[in-house]
N, C-alpha and C. Protein backbone atom coordinates (compact mmCIF):
# COMPACT_ATOMS: atom_id res chain seq x y z
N UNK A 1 -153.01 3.49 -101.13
CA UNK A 1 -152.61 4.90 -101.16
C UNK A 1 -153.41 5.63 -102.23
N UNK A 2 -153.85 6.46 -101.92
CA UNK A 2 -154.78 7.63 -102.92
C UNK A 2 -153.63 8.49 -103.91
N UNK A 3 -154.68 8.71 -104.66
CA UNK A 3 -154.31 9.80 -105.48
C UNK A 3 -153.51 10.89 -104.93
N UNK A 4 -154.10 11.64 -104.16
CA UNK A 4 -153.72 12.87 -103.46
C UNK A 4 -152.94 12.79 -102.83
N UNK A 5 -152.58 11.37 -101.77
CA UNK A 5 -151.55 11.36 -101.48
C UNK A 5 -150.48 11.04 -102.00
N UNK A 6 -150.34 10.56 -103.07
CA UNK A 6 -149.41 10.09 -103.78
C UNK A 6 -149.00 11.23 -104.36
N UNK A 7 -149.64 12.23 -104.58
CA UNK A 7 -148.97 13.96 -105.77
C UNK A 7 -148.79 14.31 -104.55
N UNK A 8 -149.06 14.02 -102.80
CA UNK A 8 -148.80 15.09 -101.87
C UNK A 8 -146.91 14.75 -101.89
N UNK A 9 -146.66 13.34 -101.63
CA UNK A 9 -145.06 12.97 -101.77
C UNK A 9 -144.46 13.21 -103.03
N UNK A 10 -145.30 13.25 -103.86
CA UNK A 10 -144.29 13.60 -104.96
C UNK A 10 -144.15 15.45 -105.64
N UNK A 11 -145.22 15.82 -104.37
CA UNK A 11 -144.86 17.47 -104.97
C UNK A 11 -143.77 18.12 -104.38
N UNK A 12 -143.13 17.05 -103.26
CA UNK A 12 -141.68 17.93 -102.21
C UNK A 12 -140.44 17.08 -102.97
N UNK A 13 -140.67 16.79 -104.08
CA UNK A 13 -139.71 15.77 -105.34
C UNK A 13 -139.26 16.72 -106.24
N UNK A 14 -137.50 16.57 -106.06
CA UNK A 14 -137.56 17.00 -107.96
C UNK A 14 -137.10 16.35 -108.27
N UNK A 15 -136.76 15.71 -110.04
CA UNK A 15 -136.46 14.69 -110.62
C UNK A 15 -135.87 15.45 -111.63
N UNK A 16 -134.70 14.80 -112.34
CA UNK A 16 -133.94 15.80 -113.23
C UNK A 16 -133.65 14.97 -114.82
N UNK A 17 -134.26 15.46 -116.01
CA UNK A 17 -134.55 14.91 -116.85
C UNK A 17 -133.21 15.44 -117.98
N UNK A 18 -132.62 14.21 -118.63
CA UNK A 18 -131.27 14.88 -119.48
C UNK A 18 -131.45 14.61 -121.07
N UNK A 19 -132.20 15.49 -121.37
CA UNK A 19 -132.72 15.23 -122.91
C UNK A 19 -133.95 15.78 -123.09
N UNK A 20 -134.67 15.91 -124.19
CA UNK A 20 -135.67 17.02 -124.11
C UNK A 20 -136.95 16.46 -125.35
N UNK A 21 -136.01 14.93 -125.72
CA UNK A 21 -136.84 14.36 -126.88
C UNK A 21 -137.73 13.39 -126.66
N UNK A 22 -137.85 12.31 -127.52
CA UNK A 22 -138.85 11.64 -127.44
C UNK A 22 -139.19 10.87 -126.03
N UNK A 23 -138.09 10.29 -125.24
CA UNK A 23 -138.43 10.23 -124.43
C UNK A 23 -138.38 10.77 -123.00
N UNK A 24 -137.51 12.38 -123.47
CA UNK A 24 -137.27 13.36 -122.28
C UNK A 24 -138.82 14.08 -122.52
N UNK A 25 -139.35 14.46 -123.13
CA UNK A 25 -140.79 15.26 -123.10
C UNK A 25 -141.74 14.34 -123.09
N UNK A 26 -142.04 13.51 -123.12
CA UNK A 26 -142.96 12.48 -122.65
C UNK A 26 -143.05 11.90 -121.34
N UNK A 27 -141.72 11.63 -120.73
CA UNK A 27 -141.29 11.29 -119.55
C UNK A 27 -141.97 12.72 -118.47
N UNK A 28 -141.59 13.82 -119.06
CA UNK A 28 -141.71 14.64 -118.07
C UNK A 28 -142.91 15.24 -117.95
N UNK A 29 -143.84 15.17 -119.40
CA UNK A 29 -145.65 15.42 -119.01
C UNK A 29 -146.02 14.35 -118.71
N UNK A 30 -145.64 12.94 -118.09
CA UNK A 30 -146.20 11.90 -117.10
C UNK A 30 -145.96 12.29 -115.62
N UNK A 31 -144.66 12.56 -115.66
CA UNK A 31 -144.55 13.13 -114.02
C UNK A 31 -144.96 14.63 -113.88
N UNK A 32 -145.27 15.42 -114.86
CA UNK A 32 -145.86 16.54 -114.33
C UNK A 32 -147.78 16.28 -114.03
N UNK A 33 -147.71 15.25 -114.63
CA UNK A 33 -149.51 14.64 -114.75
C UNK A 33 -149.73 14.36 -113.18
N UNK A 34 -149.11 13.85 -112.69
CA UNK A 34 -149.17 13.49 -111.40
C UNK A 34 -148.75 14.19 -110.32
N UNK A 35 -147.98 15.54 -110.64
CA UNK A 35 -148.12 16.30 -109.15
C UNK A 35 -146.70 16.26 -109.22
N UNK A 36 -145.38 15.89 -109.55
CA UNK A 36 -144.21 16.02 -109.21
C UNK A 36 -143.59 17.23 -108.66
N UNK A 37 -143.00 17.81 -107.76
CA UNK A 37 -142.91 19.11 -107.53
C UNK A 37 -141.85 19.88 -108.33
N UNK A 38 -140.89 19.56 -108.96
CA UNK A 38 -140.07 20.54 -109.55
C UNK A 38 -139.10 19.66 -110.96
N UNK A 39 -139.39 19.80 -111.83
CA UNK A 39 -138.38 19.30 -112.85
C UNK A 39 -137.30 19.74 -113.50
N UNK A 40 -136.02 19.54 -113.40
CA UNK A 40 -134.84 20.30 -114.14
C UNK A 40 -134.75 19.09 -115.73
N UNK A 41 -134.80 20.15 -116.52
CA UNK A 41 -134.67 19.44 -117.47
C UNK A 41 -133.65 20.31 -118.81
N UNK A 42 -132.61 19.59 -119.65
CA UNK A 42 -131.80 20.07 -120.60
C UNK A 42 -131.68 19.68 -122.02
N UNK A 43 -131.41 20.29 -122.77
CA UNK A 43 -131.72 19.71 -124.27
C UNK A 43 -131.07 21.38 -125.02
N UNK A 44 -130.30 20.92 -125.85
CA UNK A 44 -129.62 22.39 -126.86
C UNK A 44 -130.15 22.13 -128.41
N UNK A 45 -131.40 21.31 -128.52
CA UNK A 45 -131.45 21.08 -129.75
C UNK A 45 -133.06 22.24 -129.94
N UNK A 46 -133.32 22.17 -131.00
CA UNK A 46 -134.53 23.16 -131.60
C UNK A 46 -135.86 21.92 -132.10
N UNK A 47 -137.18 22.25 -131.99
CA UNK A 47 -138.50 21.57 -132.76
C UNK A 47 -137.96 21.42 -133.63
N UNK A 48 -138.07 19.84 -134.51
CA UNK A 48 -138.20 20.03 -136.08
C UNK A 48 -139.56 18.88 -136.33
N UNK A 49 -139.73 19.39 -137.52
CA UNK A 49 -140.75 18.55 -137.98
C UNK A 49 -140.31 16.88 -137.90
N UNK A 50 -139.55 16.24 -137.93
CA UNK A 50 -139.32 15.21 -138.26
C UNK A 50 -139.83 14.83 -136.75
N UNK A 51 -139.28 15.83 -135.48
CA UNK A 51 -139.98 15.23 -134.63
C UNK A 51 -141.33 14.81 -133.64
N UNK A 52 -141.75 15.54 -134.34
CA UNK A 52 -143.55 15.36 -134.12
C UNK A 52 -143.97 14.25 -133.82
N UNK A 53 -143.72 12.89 -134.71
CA UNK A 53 -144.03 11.32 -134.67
C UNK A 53 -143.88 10.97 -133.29
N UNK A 54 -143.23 11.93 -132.48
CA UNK A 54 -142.73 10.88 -131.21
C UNK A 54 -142.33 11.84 -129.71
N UNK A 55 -142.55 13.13 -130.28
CA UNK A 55 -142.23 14.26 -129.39
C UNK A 55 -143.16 15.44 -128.82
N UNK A 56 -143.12 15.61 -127.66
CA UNK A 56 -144.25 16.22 -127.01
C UNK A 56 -144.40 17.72 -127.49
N UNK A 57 -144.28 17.80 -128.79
CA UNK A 57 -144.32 19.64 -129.47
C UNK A 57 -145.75 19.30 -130.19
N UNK A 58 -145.67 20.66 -130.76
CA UNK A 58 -146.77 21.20 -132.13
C UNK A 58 -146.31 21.36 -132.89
N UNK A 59 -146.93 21.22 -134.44
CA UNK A 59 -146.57 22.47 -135.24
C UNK A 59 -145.89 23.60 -135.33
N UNK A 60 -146.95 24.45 -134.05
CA UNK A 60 -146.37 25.77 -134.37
C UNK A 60 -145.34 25.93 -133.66
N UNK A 61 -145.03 24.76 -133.11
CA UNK A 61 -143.20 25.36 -131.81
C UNK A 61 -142.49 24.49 -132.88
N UNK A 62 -142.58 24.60 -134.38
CA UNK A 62 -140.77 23.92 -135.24
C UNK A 62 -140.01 25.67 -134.84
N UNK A 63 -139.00 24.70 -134.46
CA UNK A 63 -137.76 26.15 -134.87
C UNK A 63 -137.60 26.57 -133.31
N UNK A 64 -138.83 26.16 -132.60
CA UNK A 64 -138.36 26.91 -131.21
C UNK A 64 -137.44 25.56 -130.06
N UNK A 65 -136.72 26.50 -128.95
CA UNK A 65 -135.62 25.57 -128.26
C UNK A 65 -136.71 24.67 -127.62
N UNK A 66 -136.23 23.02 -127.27
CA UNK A 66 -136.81 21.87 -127.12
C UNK A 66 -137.21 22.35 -125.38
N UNK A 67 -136.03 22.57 -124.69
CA UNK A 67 -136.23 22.68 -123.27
C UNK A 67 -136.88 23.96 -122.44
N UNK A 68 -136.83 25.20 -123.18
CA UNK A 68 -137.72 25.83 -123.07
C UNK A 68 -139.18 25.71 -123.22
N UNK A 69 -139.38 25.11 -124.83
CA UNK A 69 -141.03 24.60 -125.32
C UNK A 69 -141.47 23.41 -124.04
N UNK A 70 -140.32 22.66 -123.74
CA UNK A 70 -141.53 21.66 -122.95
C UNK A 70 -141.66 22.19 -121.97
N UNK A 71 -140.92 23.58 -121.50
CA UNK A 71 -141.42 23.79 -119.91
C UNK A 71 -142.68 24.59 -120.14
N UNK A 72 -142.77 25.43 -121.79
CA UNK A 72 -144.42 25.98 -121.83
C UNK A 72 -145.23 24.79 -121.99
N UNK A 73 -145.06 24.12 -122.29
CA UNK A 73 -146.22 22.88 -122.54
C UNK A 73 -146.49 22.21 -121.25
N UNK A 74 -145.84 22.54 -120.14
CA UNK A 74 -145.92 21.56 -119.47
C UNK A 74 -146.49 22.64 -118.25
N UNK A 75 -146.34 23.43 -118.59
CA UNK A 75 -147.31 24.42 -117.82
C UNK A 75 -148.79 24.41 -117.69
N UNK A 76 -149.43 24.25 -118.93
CA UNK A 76 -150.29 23.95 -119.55
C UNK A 76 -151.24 22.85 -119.33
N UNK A 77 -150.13 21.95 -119.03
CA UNK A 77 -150.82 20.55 -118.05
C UNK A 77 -150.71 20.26 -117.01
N UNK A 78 -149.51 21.45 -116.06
CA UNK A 78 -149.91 21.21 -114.74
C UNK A 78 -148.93 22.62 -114.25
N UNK A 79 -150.00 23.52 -113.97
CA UNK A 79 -149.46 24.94 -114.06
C UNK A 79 -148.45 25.00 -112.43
N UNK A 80 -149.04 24.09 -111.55
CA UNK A 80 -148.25 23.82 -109.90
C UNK A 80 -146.54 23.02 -110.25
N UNK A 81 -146.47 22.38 -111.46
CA UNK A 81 -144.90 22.20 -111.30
C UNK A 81 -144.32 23.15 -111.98
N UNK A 82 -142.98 23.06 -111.01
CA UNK A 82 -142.00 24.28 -110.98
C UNK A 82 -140.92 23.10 -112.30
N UNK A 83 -140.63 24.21 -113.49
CA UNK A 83 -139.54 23.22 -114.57
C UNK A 83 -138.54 24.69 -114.49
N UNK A 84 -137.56 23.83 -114.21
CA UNK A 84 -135.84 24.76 -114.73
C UNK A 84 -135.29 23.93 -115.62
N UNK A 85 -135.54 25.00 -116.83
CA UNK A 85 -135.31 24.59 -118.05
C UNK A 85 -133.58 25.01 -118.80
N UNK A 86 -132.72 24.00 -118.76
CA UNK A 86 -131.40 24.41 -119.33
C UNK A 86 -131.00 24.43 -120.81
N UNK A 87 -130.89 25.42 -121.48
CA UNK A 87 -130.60 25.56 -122.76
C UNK A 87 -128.81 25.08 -123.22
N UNK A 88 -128.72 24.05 -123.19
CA UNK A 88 -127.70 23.71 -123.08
C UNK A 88 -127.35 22.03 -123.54
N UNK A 89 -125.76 21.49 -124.41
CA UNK A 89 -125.65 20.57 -124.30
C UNK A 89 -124.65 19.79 -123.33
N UNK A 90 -124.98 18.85 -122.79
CA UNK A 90 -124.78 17.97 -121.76
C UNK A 90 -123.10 17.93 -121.60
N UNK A 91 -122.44 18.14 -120.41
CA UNK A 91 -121.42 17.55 -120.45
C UNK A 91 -121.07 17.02 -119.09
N UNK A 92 -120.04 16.38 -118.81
CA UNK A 92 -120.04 15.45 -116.98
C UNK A 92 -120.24 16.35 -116.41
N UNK A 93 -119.26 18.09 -116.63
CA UNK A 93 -119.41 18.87 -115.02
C UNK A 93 -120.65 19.44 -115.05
N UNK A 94 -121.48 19.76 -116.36
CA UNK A 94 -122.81 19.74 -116.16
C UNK A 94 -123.56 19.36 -115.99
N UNK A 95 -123.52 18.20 -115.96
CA UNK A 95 -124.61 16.86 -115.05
C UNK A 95 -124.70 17.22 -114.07
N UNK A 96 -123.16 17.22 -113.20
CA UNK A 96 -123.03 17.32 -112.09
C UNK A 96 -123.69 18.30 -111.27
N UNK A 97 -123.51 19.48 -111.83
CA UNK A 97 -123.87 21.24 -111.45
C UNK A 97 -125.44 21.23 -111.32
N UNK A 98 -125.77 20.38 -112.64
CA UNK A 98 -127.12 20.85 -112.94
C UNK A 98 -128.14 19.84 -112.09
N UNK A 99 -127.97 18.73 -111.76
CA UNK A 99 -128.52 17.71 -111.27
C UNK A 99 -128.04 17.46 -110.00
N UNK A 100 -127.37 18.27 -109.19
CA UNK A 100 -126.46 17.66 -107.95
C UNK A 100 -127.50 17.82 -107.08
N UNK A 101 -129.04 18.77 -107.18
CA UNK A 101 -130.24 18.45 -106.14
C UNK A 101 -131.20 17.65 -106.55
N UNK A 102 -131.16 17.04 -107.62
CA UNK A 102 -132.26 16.14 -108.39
C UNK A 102 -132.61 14.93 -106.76
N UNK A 103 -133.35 14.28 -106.66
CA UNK A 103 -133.93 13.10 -106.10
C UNK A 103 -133.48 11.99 -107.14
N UNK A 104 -133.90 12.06 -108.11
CA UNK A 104 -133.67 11.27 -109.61
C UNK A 104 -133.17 11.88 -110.82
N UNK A 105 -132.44 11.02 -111.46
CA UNK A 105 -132.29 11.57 -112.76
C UNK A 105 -132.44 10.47 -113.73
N UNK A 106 -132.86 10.91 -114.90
CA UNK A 106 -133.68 10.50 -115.85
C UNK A 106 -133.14 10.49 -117.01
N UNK A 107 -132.29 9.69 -117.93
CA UNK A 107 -131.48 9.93 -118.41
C UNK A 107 -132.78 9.93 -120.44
N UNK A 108 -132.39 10.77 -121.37
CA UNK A 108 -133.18 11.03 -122.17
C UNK A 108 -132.49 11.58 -123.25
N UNK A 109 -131.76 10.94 -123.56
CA UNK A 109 -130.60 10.98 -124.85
C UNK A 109 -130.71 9.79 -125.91
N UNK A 110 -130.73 10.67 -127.26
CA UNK A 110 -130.70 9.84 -128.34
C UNK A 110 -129.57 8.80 -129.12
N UNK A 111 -128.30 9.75 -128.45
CA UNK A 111 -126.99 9.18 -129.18
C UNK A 111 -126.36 8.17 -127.93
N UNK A 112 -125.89 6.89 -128.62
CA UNK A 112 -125.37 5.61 -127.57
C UNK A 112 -124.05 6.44 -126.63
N UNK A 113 -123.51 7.52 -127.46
CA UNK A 113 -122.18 7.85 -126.36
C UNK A 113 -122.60 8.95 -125.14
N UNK A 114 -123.92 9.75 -125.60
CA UNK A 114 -124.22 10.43 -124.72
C UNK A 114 -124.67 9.30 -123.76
N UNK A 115 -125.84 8.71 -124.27
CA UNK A 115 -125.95 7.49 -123.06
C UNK A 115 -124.86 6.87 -121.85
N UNK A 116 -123.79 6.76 -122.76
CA UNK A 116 -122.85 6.21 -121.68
C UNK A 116 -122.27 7.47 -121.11
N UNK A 117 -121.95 8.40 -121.40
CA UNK A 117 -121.65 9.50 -120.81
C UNK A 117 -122.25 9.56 -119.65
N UNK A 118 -123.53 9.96 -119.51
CA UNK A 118 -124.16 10.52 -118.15
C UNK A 118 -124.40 9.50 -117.59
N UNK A 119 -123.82 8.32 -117.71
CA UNK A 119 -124.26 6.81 -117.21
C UNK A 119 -122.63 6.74 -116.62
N UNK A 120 -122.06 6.79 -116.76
CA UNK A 120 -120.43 6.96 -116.29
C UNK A 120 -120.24 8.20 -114.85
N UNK A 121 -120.69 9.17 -115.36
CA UNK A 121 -120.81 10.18 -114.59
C UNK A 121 -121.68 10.15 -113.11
N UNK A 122 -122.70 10.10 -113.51
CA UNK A 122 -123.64 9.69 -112.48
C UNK A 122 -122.91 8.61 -111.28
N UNK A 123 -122.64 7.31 -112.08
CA UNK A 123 -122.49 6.64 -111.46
C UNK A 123 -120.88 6.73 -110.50
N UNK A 124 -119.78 7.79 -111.61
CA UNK A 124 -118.71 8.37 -110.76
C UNK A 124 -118.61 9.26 -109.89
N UNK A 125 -119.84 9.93 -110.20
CA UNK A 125 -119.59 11.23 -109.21
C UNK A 125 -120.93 11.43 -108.19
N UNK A 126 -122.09 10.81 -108.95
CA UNK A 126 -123.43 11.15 -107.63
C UNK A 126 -123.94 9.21 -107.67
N UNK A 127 -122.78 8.72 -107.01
CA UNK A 127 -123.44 7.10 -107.09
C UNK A 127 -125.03 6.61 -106.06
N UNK A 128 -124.96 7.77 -105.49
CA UNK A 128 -126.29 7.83 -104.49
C UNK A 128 -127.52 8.23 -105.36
N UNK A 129 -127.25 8.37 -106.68
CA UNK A 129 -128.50 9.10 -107.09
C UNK A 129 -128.80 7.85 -107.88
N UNK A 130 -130.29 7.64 -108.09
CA UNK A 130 -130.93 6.72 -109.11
C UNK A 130 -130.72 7.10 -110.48
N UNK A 131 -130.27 6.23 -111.40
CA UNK A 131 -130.64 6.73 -113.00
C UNK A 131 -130.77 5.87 -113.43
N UNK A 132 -131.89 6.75 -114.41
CA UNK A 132 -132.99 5.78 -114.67
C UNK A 132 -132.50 5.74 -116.15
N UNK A 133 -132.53 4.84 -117.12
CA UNK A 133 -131.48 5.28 -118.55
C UNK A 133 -133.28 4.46 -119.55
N UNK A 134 -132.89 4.76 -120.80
CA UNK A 134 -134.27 4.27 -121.86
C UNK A 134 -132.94 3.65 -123.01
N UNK A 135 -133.42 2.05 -123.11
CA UNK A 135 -132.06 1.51 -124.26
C UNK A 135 -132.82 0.94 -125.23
N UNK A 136 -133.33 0.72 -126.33
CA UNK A 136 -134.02 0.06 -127.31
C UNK A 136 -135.30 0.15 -127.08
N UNK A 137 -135.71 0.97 -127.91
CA UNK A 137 -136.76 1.09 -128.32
C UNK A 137 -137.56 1.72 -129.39
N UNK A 138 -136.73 1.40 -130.51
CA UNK A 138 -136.92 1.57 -131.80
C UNK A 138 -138.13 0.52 -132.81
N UNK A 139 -138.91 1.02 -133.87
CA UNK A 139 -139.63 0.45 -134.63
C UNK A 139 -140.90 0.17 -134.03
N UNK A 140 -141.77 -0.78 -134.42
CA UNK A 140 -142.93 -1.13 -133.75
C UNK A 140 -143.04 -2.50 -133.25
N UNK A 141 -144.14 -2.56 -132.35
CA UNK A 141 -144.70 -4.01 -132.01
C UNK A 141 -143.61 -4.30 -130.93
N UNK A 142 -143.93 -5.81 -130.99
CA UNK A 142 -142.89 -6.63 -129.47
C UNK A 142 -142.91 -6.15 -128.53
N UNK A 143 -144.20 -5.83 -128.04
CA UNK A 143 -144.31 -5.19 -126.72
C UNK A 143 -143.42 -6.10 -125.33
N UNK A 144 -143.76 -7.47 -125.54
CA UNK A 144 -143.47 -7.88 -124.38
C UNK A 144 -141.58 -7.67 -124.64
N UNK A 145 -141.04 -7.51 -125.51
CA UNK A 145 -139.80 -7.90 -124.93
C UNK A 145 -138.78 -6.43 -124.49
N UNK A 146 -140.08 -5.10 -124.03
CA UNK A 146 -139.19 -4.07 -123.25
C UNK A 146 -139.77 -4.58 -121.80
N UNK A 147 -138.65 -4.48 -121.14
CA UNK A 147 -138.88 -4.44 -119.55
C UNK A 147 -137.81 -3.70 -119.05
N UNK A 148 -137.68 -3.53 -117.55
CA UNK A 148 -137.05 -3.05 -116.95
C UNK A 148 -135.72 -3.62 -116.13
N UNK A 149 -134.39 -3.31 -116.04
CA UNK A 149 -133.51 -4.17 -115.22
C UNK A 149 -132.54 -3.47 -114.00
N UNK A 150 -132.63 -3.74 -113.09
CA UNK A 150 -131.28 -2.82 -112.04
C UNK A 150 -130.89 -3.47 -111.95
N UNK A 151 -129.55 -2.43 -111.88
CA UNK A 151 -128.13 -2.76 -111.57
C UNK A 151 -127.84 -1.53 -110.92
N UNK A 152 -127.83 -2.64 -109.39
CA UNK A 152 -128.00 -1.11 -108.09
C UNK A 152 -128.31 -0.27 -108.23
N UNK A 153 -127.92 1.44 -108.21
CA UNK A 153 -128.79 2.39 -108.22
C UNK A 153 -129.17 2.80 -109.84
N UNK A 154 -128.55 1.95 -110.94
CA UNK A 154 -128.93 2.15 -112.10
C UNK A 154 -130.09 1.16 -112.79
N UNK A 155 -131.14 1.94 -113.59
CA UNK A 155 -132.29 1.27 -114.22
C UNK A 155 -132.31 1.35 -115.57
N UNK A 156 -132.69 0.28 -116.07
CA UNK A 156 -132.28 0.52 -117.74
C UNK A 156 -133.86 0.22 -118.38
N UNK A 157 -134.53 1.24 -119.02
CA UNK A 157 -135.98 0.10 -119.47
C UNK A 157 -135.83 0.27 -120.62
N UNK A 158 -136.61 -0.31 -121.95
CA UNK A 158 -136.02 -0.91 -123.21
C UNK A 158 -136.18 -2.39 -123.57
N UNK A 159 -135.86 -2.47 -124.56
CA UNK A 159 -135.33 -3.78 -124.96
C UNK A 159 -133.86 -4.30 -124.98
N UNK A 160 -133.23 -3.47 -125.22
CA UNK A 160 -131.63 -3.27 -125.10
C UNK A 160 -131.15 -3.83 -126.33
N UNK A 161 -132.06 -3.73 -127.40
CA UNK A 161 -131.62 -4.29 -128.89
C UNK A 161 -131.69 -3.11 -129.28
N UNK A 162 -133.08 -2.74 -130.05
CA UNK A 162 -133.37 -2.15 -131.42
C UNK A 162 -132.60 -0.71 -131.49
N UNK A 163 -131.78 -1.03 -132.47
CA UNK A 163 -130.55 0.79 -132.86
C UNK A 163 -131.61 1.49 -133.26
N UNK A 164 -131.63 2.52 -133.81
CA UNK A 164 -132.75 3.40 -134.25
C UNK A 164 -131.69 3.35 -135.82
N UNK A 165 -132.17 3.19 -136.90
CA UNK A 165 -131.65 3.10 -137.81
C UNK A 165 -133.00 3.78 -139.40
N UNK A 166 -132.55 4.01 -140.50
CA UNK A 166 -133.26 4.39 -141.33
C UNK A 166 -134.86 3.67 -141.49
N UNK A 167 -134.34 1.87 -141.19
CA UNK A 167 -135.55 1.13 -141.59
C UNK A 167 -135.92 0.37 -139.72
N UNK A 168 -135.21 1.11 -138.95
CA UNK A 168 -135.91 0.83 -137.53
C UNK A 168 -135.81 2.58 -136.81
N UNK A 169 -136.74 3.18 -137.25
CA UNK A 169 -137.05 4.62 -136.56
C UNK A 169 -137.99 4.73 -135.48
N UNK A 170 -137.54 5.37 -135.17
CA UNK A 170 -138.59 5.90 -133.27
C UNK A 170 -139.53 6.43 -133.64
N UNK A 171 -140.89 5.59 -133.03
CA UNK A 171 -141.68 6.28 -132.96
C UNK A 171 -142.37 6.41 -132.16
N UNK A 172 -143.84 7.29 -132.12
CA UNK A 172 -144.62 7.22 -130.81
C UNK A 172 -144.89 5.96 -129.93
N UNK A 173 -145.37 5.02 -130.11
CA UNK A 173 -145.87 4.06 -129.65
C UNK A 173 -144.99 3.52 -128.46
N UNK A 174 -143.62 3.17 -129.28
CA UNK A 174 -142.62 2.12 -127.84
C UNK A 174 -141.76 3.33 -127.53
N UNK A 175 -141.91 4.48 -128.30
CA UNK A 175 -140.58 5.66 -127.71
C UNK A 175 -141.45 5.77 -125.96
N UNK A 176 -143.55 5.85 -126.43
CA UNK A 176 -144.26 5.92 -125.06
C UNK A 176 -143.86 5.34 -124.31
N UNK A 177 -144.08 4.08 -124.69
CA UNK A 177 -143.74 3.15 -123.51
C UNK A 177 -142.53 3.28 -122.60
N UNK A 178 -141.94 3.56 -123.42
CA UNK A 178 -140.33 3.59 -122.67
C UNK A 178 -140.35 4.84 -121.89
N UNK A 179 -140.77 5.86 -122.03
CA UNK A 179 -140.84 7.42 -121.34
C UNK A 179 -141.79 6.86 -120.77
N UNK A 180 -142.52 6.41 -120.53
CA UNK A 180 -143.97 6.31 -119.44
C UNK A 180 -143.14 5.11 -118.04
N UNK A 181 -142.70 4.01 -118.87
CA UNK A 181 -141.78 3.14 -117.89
C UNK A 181 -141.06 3.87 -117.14
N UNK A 182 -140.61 4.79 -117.71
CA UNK A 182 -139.06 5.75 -116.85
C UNK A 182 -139.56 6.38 -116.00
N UNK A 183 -141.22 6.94 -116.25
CA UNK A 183 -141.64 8.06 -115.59
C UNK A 183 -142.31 7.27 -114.34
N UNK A 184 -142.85 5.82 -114.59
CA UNK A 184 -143.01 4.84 -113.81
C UNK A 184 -142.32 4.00 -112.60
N UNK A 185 -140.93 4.19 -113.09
CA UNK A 185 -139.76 3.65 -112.47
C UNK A 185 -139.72 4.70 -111.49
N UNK A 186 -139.91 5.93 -111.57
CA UNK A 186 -139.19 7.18 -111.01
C UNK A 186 -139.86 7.49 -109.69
N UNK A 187 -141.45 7.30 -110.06
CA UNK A 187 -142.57 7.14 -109.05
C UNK A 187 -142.34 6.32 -107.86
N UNK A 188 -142.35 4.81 -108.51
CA UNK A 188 -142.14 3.48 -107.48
C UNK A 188 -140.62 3.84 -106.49
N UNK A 189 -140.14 4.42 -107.29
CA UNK A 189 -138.79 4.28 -106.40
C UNK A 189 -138.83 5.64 -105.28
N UNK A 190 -139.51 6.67 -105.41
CA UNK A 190 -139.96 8.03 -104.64
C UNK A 190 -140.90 7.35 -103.73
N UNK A 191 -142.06 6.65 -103.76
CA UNK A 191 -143.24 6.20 -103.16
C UNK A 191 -142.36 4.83 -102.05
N UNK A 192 -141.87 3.85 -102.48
CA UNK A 192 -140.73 2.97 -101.96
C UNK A 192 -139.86 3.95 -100.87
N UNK A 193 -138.92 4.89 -101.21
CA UNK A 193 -138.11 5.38 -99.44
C UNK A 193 -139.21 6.16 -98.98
N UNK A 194 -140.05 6.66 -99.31
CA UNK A 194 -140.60 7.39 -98.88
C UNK A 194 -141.94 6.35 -97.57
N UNK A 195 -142.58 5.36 -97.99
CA UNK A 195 -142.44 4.46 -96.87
C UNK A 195 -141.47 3.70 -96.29
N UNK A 196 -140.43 3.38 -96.83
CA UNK A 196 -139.00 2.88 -96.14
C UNK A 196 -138.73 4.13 -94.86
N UNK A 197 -138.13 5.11 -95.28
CA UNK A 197 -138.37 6.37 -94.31
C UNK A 197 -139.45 6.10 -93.33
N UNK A 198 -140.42 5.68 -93.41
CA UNK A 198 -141.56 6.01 -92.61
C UNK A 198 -141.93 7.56 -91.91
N UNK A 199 -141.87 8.18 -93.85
CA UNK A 199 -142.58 9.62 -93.24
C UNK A 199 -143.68 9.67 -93.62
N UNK A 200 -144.49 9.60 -93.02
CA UNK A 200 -146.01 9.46 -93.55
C UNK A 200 -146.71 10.32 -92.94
N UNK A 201 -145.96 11.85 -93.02
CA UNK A 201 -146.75 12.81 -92.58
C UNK A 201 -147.21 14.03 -93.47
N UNK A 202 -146.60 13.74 -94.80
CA UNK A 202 -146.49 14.39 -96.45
C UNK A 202 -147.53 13.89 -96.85
């Protein structure tokens, strides 16, 4: 399968991203790299410097909202995807509302209870939808021991250890990996029904 065809199936895609940080803005300039057609994505937090090490901003966007900035940035690298950007923090009936046309959702939260939150939800209220979740991946090195695991329509990639703690902090390197895996996972599984379907006229 080519290039072109591969951004042709994934430009009638939207995928819905719940977090706006290290690995919600990384995740989502991989699938905007490739042609994805529409991204909903949410985050109520603001740029700060601290997050630069690991987050798809600049400099000059500290202080500005996370989910707004990545939909200008992401313009920038692929001016054909459509981003609806929610200024807002996460709660179940807003998952629901906000993601109830997603194809995928992409789960991109820093705190373990939000994690289980939209991991509860999802799986109570849209169990047909894929989510894709990011669990350990704090500090450096040990590449081999993030991989990926399902559990039916849920995907977890990570290590499923490392807490993010003072002397184990996130940074670019495996926060990448883990947003690039997710953005990876999200692909295979769009490209997968999409020959399962046998529409191969996109």
């Amino acid at each position: 399968m080519t290039f072109e065809e591969i951004r042709s199936i994934l430009s009638t895609k939207t995928i819905g991203i719940a977090g706006c940080g290290g690995l919600g803005s990384n995740c989502a300039v991989a699938l905007a790299r490739i042609g994805v057609g529409k991204l909903v994505v949410a985050d109520f937090d603001v740029v700060q410097e601290s997050n630069l090490n690991r987050q798809y901003y600049y400099n000059d966007q500290i202080g500005q909202k996370k989910s707004f900035t990545l939909s200008d940035n992401i313009y920038f690298v692929n001016a054909d995807v459509k981003v609806i950007a929610h200024d807002i923090k996460l709660e179940p009936e807003d998952i629901v509302k906000i993601y109830k046309d997603c194809d995928i959702i992409i789960e991109a939260f820093d705190l373990a209870e939000m994690k289980q939150m939209i991991i509860e939800t999802v799986l109570s209220e849209m169990p047909e939808k894929p989510l894709i979740c990011g669990i350990g991946m704090a500090g450096f090195g040990n590449n081999n021991t993030i991989r990926m695991e399902q559990h039916g329509n849920l995907y977890i990639c990570g290590d499923f250890e490392t807490e993010i703690a003072d002397d184990m902090p996130p940074m670019a390197p495996r926060v990448g990996i883990v947003a690039n895996m997710q953005a990876n996972q999200a692909v295979e599984l769009i490209i997968k029904k999409h020959l399962k379907d046998g529409d191969h006229t996109k």
